[in-house]
C-alpha atoms as a PDB file:
ATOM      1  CA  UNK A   1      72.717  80.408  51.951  1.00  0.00           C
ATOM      2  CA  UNK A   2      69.864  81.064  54.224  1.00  0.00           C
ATOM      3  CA  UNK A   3      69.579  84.270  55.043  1.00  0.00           C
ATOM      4  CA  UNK A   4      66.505  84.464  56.980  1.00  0.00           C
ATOM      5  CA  UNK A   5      65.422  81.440  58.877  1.00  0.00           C
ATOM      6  CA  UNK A   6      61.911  79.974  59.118  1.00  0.00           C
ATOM      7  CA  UNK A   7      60.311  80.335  62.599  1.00  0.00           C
ATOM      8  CA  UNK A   8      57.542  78.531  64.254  1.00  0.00           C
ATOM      9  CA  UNK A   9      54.647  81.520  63.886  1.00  0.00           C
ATOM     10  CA  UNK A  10      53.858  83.318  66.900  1.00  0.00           C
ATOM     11  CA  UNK A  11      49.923  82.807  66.651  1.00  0.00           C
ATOM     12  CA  UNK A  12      50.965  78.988  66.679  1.00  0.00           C
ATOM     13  CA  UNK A  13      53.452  79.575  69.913  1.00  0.00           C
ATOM     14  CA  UNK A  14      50.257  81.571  71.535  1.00  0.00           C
ATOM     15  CA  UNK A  15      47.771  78.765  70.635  1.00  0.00           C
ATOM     16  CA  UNK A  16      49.711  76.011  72.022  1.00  0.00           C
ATOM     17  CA  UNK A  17      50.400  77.864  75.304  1.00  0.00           C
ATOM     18  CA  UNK A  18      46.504  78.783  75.326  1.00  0.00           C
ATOM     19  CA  UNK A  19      45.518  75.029  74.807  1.00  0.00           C
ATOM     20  CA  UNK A  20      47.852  73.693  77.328  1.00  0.00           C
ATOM     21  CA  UNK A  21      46.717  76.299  80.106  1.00  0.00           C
ATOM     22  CA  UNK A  22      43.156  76.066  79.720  1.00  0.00           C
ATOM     23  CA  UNK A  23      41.299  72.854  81.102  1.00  0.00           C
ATOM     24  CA  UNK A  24      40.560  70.005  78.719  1.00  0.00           C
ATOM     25  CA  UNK A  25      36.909  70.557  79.764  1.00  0.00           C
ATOM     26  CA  UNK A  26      36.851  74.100  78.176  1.00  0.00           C
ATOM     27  CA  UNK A  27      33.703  74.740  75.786  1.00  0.00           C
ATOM     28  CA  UNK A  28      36.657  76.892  74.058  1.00  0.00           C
ATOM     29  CA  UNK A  29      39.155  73.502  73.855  1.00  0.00           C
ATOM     30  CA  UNK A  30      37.628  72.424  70.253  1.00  0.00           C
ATOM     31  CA  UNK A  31      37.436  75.953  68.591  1.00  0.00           C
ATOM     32  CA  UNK A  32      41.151  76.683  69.752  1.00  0.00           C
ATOM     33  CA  UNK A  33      42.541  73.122  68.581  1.00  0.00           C
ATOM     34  CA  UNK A  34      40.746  73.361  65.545  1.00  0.00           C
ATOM     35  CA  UNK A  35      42.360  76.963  64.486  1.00  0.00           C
ATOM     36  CA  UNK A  36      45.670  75.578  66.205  1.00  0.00           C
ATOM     37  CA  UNK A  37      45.599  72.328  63.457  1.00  0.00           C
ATOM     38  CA  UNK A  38      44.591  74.552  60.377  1.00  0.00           C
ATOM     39  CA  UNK A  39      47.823  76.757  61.201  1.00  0.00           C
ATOM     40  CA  UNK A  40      49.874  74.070  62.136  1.00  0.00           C
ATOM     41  CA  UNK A  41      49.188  72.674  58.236  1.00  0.00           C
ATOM     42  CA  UNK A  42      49.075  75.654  56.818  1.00  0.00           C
ATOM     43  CA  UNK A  43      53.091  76.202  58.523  1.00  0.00           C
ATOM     44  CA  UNK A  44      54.349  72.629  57.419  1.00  0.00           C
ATOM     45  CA  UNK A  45      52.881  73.288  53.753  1.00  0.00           C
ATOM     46  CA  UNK A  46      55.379  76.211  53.893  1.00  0.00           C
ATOM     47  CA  UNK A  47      58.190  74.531  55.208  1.00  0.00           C
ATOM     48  CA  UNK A  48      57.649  71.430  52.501  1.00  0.00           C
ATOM     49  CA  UNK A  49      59.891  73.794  50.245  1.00  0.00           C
ATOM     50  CA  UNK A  50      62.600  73.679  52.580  1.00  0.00           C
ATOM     51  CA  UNK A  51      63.843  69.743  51.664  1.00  0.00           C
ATOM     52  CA  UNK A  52      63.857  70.663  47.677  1.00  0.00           C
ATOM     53  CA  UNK A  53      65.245  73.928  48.430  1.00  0.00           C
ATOM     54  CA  UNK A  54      68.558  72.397  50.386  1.00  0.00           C
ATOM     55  CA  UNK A  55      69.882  70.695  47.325  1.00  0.00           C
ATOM     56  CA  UNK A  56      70.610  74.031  46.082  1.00  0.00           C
ATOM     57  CA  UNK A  57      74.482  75.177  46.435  1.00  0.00           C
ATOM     58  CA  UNK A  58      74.619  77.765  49.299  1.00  0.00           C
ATOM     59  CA  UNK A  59      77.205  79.654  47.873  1.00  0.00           C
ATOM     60  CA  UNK A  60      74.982  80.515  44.323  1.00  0.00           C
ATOM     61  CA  UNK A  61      71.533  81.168  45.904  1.00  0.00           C
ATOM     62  CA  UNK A  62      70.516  83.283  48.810  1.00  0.00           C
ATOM     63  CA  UNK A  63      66.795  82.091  50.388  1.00  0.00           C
ATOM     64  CA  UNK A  64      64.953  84.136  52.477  1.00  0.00           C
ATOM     65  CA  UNK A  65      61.838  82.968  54.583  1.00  0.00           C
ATOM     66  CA  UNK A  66      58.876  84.956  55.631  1.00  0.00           C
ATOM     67  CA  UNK A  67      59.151  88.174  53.843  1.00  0.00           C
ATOM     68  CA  UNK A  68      57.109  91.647  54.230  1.00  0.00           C
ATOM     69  CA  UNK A  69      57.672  93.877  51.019  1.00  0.00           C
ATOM     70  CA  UNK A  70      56.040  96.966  49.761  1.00  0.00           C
ATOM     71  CA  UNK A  71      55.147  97.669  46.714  1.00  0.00           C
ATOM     72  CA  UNK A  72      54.647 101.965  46.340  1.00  0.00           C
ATOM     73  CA  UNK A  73      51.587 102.276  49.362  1.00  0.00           C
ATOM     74  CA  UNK A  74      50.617  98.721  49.477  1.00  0.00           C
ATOM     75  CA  UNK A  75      52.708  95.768  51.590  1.00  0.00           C
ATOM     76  CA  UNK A  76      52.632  91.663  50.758  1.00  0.00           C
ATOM     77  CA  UNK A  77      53.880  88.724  52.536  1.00  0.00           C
ATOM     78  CA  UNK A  78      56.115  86.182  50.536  1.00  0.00           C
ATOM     79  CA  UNK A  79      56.821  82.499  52.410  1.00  0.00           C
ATOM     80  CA  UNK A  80      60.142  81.794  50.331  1.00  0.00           C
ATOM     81  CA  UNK A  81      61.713  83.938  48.159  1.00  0.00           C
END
């Protein structure tokens, strides 16, 4: 069972909306669509676990996506748990 979904990053959702507004003749254009690509791969490399991950019988496993845990004063981020 999925218990947190997977969601298209927000920095990704405010790239695309920056690259769309902004003229095509931009100086900024090549900088934004090159940090726009390198999050778009690194956001597909995380949801490559997903196809493996659907084999799995809902009822026996619960996956969670995108997590934010703290460990005694310090916080990490986990893709898939």
């Amino acid at each position: 069972m999925i218990v947190k979904e997977r969601k298209v990053p927000l920095s990704i959702l405010k790239l695309r909306a920056l690259a769309h507004r902004l003229p095509q003749s931009h100086p900024k254009i090549p900088s934004i669509m090159n940090e726009l690509k390198k999050r778009e791969a690194g956001s597909k490399g995380e949801s490559a676990i997903d196809f493996p991950l659907s084999f799995l019988e809902p009822k026996n496993y619960f996956i969670f996506h995108d997590l934010r845990l703290q460990d005694q004063s310090r916080f990490f981020q986990m893709d898939t748990l």
